[in-house]
C-alpha atoms as a PDB file:
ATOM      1  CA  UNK A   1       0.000   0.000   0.000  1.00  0.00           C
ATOM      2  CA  UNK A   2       0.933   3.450  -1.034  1.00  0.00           C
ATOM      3  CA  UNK A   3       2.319   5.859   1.954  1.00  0.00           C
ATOM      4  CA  UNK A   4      -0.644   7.755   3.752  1.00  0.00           C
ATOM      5  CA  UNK A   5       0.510  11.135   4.783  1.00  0.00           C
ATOM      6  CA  UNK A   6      -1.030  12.879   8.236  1.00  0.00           C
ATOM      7  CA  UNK A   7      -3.331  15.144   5.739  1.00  0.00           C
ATOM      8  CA  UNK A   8      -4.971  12.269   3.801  1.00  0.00           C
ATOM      9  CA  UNK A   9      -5.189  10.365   7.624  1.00  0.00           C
ATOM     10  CA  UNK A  10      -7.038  12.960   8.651  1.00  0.00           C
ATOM     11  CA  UNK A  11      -9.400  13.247   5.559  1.00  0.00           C
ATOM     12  CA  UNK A  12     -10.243   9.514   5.896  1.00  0.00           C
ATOM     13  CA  UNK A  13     -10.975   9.687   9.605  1.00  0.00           C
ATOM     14  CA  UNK A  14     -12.792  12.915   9.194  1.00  0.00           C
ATOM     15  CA  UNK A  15     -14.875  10.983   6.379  1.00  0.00           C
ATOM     16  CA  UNK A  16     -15.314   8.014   8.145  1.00  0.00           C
ATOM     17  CA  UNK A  17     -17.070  10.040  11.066  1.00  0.00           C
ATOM     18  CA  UNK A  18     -18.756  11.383   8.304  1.00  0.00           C
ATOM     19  CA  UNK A  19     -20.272   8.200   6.926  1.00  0.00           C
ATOM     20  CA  UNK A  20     -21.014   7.324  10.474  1.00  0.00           C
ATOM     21  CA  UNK A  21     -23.101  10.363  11.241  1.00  0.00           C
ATOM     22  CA  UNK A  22     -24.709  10.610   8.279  1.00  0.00           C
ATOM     23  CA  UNK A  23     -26.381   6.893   8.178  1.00  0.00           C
ATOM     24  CA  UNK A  24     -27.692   7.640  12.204  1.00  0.00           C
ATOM     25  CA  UNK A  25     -28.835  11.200  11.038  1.00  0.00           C
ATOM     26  CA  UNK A  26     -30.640   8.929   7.735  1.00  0.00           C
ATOM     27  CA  UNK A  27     -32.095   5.870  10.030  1.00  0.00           C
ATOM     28  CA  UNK A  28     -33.487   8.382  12.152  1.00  0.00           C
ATOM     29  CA  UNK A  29     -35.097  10.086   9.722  1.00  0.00           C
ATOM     30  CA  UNK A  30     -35.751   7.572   7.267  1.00  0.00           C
ATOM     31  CA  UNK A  31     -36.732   4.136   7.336  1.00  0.00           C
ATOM     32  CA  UNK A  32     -33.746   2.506   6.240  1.00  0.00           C
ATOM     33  CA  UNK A  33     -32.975  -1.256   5.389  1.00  0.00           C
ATOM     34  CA  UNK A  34     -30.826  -3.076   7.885  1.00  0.00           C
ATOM     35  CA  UNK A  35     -28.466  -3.907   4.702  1.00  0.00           C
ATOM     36  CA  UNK A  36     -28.148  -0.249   4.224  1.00  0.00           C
ATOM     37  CA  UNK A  37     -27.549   1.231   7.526  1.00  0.00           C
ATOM     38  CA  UNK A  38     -25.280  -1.970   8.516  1.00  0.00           C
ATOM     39  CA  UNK A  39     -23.181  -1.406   5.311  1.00  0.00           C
ATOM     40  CA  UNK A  40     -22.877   2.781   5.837  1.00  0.00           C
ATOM     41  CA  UNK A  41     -21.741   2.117   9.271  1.00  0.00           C
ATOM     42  CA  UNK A  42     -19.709  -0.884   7.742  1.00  0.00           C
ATOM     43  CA  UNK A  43     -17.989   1.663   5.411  1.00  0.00           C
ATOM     44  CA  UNK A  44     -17.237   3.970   8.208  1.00  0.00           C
ATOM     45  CA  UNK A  45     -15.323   1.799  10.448  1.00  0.00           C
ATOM     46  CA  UNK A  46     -13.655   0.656   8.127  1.00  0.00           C
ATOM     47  CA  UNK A  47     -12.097   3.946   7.166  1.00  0.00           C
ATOM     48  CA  UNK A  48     -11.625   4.782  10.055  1.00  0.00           C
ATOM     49  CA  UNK A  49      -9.664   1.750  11.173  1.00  0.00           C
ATOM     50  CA  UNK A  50      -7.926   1.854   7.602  1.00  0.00           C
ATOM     51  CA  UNK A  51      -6.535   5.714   8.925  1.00  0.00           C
ATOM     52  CA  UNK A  52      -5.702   4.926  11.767  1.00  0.00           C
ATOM     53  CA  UNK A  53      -3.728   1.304  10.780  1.00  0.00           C
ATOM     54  CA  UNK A  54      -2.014   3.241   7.951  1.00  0.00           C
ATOM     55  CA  UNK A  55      -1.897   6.307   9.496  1.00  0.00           C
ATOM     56  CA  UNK A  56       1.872   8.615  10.153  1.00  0.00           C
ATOM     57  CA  UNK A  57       0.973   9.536  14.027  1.00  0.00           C
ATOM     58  CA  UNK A  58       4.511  11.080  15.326  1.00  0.00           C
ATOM     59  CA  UNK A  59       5.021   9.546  19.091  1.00  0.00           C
ATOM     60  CA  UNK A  60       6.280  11.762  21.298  1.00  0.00           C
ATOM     61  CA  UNK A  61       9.462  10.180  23.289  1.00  0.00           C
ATOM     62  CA  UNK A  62      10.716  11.972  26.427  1.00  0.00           C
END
């Protein structure tokens, strides 16, 4: 896999919590299938577990 800088980590967590939002904000709304909402907050874990596996987080060492 390619190298994921800190700016595109932060655009696919910030999407992911997106994603997340916007199905619950839907669903509430909405009547949504199970597949749907299931796969929408599918899709936004898995962002944001892709960003922050891939992620460049600098550690801080004392």
């Amino acid at each position: 896999m390619k190298k994921t800088t800190k700016r595109k980590t932060l655009v696919l967590l910030s999407i992911g919590l997106f994603v997340i939002a916007a199905s619950q904000i839907f669903s509430h709304y909405i009547e949504l299938n199970d597949l749907i909402k299931g796969s929408s907050i599918g899709v936004g874990i898995g962002l944001l577990l892709t960003a922050i596996v891939f992620g460049k987080f600098k550690t801080v060492h004392h």
